[in-house]
N, C-alpha and C. Protein backbone atom coordinates (compact mmCIF):
# COMPACT_ATOMS: atom_id res chain seq x y z
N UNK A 1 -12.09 -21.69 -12.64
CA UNK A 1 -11.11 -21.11 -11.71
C UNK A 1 -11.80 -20.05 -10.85
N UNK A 2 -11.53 -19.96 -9.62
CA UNK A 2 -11.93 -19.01 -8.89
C UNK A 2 -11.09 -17.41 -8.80
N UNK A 3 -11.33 -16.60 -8.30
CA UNK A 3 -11.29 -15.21 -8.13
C UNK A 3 -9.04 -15.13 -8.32
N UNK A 4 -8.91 -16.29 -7.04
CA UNK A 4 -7.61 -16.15 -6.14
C UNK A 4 -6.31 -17.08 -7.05
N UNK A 5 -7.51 -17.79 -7.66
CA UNK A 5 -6.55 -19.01 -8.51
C UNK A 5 -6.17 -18.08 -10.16
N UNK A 6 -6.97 -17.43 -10.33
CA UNK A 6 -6.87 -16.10 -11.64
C UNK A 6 -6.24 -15.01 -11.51
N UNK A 7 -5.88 -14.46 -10.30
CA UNK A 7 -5.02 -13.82 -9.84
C UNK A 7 -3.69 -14.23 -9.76
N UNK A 8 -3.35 -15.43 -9.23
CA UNK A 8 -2.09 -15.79 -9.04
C UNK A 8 -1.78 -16.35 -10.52
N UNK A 9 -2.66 -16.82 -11.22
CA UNK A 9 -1.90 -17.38 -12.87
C UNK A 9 -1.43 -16.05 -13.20
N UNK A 10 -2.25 -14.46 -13.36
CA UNK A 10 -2.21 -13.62 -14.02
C UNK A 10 -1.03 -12.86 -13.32
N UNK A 11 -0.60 -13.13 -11.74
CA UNK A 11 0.57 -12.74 -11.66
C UNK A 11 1.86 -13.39 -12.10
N UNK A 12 1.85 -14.72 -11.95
CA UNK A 12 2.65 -15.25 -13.07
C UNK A 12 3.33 -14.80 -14.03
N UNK A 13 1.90 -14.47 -14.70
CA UNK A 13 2.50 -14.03 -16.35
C UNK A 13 2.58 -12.92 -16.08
N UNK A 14 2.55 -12.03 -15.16
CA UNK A 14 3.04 -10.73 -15.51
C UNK A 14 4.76 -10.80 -15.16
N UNK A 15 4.87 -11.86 -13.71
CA UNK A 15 6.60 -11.85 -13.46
C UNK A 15 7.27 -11.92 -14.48
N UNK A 16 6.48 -13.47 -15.10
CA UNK A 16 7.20 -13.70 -16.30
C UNK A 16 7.73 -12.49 -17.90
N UNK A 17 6.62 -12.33 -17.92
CA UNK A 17 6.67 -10.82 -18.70
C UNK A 17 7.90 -9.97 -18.45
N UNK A 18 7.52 -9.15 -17.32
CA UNK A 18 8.74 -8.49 -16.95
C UNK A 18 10.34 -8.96 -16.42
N UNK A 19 10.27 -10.80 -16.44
CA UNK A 19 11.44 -10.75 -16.24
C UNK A 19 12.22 -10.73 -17.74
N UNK A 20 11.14 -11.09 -18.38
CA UNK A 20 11.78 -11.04 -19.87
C UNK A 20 11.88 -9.69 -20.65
N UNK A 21 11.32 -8.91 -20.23
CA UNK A 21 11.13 -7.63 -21.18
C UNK A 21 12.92 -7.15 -21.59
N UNK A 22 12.81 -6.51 -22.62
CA UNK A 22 14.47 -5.58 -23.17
C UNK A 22 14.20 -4.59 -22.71
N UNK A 23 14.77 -3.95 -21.80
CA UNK A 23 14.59 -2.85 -21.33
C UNK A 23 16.23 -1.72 -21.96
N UNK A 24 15.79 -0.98 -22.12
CA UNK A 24 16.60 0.12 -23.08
C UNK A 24 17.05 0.90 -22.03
N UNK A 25 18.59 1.12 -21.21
CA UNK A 25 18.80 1.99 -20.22
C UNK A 25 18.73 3.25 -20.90
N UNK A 26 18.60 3.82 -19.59
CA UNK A 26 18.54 5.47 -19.93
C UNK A 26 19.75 5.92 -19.57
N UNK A 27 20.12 7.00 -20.04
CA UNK A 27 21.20 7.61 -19.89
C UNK A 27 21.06 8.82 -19.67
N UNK A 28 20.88 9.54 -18.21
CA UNK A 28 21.11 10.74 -17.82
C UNK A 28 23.14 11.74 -17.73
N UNK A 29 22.79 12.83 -18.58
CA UNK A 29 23.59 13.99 -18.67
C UNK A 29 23.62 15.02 -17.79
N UNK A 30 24.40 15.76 -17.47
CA UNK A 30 24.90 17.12 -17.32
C UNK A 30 25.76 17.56 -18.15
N UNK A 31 25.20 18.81 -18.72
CA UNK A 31 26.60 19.34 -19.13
C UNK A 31 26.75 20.65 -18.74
N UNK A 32 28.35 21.31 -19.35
CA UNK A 32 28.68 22.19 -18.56
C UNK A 32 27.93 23.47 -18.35
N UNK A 33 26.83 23.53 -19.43
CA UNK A 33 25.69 24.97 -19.36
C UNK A 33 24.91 24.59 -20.90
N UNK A 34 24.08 25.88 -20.67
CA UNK A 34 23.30 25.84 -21.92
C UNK A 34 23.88 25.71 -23.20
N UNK A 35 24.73 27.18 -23.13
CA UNK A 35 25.47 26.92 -24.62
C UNK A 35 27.10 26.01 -24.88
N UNK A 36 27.45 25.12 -23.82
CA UNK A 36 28.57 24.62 -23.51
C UNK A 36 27.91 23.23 -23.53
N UNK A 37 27.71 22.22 -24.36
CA UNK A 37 26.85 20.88 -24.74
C UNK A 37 28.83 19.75 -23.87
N UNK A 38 29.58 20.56 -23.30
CA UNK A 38 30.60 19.69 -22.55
C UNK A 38 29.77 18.60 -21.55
N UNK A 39 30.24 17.72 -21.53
CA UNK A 39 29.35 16.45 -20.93
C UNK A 39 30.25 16.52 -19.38
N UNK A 40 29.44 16.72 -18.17
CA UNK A 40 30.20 16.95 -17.08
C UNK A 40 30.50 16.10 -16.05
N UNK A 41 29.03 15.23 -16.28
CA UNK A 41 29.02 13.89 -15.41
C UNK A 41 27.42 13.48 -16.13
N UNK A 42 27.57 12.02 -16.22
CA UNK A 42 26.63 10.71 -16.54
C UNK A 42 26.25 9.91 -15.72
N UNK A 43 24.99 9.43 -15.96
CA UNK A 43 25.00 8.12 -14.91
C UNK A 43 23.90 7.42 -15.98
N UNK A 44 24.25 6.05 -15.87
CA UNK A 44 23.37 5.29 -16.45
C UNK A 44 22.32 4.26 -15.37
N UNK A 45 21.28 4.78 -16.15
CA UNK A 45 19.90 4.26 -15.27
C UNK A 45 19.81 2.38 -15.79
N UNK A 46 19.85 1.29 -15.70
CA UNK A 46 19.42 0.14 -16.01
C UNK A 46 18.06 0.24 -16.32
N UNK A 47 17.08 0.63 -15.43
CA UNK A 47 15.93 -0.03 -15.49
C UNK A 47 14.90 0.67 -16.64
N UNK A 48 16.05 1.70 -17.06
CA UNK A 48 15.42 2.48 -18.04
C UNK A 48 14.95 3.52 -17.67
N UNK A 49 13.43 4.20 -18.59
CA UNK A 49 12.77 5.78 -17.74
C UNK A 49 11.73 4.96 -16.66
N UNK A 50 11.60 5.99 -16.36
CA UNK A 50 11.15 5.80 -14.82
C UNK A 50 9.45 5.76 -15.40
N UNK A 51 8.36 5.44 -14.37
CA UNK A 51 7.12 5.62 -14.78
C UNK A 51 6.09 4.54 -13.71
N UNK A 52 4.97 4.45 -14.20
CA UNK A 52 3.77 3.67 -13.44
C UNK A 52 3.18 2.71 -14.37
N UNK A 53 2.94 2.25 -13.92
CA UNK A 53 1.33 1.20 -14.70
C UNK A 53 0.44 0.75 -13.82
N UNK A 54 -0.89 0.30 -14.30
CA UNK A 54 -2.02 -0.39 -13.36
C UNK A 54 -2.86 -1.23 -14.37
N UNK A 55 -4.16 -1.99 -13.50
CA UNK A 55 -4.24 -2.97 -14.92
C UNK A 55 -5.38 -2.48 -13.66
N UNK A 56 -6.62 -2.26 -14.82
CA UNK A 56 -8.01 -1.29 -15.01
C UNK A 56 -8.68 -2.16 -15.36
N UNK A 57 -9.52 -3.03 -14.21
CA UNK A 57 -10.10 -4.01 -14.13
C UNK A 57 -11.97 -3.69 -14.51
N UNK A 58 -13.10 -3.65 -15.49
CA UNK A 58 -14.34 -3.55 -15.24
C UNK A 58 -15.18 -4.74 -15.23
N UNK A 59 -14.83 -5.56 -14.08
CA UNK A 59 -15.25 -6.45 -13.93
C UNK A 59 -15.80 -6.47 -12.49
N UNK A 60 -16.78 -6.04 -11.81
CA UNK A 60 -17.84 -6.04 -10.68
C UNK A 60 -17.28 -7.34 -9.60
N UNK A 61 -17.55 -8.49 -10.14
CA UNK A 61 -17.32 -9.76 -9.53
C UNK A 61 -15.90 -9.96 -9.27
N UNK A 62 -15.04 -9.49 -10.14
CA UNK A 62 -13.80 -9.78 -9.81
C UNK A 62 -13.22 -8.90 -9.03
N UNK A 63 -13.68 -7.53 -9.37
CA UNK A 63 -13.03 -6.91 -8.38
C UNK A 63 -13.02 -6.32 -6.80
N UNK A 64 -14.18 -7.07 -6.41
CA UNK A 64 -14.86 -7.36 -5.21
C UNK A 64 -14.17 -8.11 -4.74
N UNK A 65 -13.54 -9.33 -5.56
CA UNK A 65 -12.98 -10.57 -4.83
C UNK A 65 -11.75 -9.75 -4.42
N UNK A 66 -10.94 -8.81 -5.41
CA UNK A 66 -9.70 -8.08 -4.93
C UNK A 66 -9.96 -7.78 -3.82
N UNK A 67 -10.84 -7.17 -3.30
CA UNK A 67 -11.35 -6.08 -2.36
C UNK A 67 -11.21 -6.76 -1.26
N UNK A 68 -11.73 -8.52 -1.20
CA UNK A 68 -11.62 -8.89 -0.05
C UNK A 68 -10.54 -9.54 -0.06
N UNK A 69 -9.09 -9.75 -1.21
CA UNK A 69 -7.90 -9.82 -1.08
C UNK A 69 -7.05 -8.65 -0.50
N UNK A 70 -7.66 -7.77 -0.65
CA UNK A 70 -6.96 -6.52 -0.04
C UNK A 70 -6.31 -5.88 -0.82
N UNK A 71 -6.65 -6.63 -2.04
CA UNK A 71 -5.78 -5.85 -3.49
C UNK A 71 -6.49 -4.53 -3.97
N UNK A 72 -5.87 -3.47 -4.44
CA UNK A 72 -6.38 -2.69 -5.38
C UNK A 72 -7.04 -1.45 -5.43
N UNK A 73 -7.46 -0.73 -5.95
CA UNK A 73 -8.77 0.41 -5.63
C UNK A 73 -9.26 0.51 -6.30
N UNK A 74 -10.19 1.62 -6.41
CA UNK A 74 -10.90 2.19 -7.03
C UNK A 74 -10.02 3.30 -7.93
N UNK A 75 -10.88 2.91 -9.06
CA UNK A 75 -9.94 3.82 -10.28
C UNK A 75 -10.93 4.77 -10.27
N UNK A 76 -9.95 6.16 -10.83
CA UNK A 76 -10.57 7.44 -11.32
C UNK A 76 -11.39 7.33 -12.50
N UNK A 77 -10.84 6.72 -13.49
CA UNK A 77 -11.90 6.98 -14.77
C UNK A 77 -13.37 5.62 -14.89
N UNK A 78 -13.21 5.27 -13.53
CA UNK A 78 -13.92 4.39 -13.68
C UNK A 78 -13.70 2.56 -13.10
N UNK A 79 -14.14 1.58 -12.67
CA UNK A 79 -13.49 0.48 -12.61
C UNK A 79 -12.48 0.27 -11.53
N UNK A 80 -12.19 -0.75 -11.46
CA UNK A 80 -11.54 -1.42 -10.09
C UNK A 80 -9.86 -1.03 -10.42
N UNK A 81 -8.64 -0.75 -10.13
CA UNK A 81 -7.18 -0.39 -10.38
C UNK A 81 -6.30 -1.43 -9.48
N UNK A 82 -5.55 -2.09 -10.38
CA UNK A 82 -4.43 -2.85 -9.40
C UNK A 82 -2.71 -2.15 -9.69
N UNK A 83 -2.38 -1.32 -8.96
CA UNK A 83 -1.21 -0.50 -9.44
C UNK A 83 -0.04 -1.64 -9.72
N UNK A 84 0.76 -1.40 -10.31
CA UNK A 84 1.80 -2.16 -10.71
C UNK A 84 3.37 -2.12 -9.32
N UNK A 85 3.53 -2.66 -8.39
CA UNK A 85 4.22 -1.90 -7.27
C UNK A 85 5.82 -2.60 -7.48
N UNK A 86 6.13 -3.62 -8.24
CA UNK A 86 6.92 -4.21 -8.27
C UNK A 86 7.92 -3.44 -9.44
N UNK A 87 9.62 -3.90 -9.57
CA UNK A 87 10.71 -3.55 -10.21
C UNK A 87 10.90 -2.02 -10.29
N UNK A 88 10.85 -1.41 -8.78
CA UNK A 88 11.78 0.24 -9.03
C UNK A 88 10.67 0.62 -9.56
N UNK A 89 11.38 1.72 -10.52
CA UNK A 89 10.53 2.39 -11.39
C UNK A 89 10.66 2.49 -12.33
N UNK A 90 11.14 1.38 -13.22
CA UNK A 90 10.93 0.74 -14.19
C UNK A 90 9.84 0.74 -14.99
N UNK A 91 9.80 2.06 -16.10
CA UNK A 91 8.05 1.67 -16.97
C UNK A 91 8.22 0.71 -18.01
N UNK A 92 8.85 0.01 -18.45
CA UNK A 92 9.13 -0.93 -19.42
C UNK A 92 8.80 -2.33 -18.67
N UNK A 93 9.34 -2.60 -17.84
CA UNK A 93 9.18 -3.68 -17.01
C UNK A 93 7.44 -3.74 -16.54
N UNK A 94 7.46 -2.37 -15.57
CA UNK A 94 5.86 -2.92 -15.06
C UNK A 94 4.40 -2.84 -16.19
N UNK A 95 5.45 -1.97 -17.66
CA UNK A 95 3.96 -2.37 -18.60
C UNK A 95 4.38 -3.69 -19.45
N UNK A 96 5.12 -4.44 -19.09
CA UNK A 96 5.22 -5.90 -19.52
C UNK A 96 4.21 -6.86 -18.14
N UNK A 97 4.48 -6.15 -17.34
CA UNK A 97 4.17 -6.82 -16.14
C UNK A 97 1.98 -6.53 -16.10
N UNK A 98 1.93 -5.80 -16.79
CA UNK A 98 0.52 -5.31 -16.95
C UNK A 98 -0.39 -5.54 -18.36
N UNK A 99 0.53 -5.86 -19.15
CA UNK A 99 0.30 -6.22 -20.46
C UNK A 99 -0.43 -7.94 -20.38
N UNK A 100 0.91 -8.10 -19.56
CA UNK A 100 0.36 -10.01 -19.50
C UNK A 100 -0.55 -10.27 -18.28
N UNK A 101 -0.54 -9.54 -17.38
CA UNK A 101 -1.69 -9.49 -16.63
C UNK A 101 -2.95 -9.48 -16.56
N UNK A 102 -2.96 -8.32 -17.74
CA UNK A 102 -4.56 -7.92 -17.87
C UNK A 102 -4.77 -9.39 -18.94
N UNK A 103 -3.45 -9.54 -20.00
CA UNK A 103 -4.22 -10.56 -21.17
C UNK A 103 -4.98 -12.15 -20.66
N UNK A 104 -4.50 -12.19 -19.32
CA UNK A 104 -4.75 -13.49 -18.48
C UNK A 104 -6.09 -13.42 -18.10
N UNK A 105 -6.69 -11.73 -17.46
CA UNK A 105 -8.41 -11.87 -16.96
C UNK A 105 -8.84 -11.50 -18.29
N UNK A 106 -8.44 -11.40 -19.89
CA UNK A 106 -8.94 -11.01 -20.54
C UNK A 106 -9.61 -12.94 -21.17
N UNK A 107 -8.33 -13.54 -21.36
CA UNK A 107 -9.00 -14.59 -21.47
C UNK A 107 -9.80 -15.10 -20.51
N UNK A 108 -9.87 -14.90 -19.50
CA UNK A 108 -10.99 -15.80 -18.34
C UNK A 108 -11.80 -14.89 -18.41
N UNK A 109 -12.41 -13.93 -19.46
CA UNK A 109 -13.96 -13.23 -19.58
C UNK A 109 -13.63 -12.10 -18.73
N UNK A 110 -12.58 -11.84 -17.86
CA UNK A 110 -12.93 -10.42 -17.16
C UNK A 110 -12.51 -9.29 -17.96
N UNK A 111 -12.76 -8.12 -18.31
CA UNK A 111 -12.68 -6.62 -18.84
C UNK A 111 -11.48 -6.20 -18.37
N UNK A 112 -10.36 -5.85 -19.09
CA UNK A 112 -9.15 -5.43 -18.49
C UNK A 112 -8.28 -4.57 -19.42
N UNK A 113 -7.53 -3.86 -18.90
CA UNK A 113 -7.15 -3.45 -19.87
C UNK A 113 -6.03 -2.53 -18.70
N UNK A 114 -4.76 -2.15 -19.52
CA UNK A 114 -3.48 -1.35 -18.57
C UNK A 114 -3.21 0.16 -19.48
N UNK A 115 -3.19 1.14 -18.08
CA UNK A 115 -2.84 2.45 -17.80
C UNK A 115 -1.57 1.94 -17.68
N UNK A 116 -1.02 4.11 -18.02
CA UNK A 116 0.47 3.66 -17.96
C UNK A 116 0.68 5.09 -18.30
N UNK A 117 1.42 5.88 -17.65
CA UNK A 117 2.34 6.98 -17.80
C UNK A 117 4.01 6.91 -17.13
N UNK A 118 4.71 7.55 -18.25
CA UNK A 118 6.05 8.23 -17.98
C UNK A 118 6.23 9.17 -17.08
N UNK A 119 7.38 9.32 -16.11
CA UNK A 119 7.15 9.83 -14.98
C UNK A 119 8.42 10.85 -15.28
């Protein structure tokens, strides 16, 4: 498989991933003060807590080919970064979406592996 044909399987499985993931809503509070725990108004989040992911590519060859897909950057700690840009801000979703991503260039020999913070 080439560079473009490993990319698109590995996005695949990441849609797939995240269309399947259980995502646990969140449930944001107010209440009426510090020592008053009165509940004042709610809203429930669907997509859950909010957050990022990227899938932290150290693979030279492959991530050159991104480069001339127009995908990606350069990561801080090192290695090529494909940020996760899809479903809101959804961190449950896009580290399903990065989980199966990276496991796709992991089987085709490329070095991968997914970042991920709560926002």
């Amino acid at each position: 498989m080439n560079a473009q044909e490993i990319y698109t399987t590995a996005r695949a499985a990441g849609l797939a991933a995240a269309a399947a993931a259980q995502v646990t809503p969140m449930i944001v509070q107010q209440c009426r003060g510090l020592f008053d725990p009165t509940i004042v108004r709610q809203h429930v989040v669907n997509d859950g807590v909010c957050g990022f992911a990227s899938i932290v590519i150290k693979n030279i060859k492959f991530a050159n080919a991104l480069k001339k897909m127009g995908l990606g950057r350069k990561n801080y700690g090192g290695g090529y970064a494909l940020s996760v840009q899809d479903f809101n801000q959804s961190l449950t979703r896009k580290e399903a979406y990065a989980h199966a991503f990276a496991k796709v260039l992991n089987d085709h020999g490329i070095t991968a592996y997914t970042d991920s913070r709560m926002d």
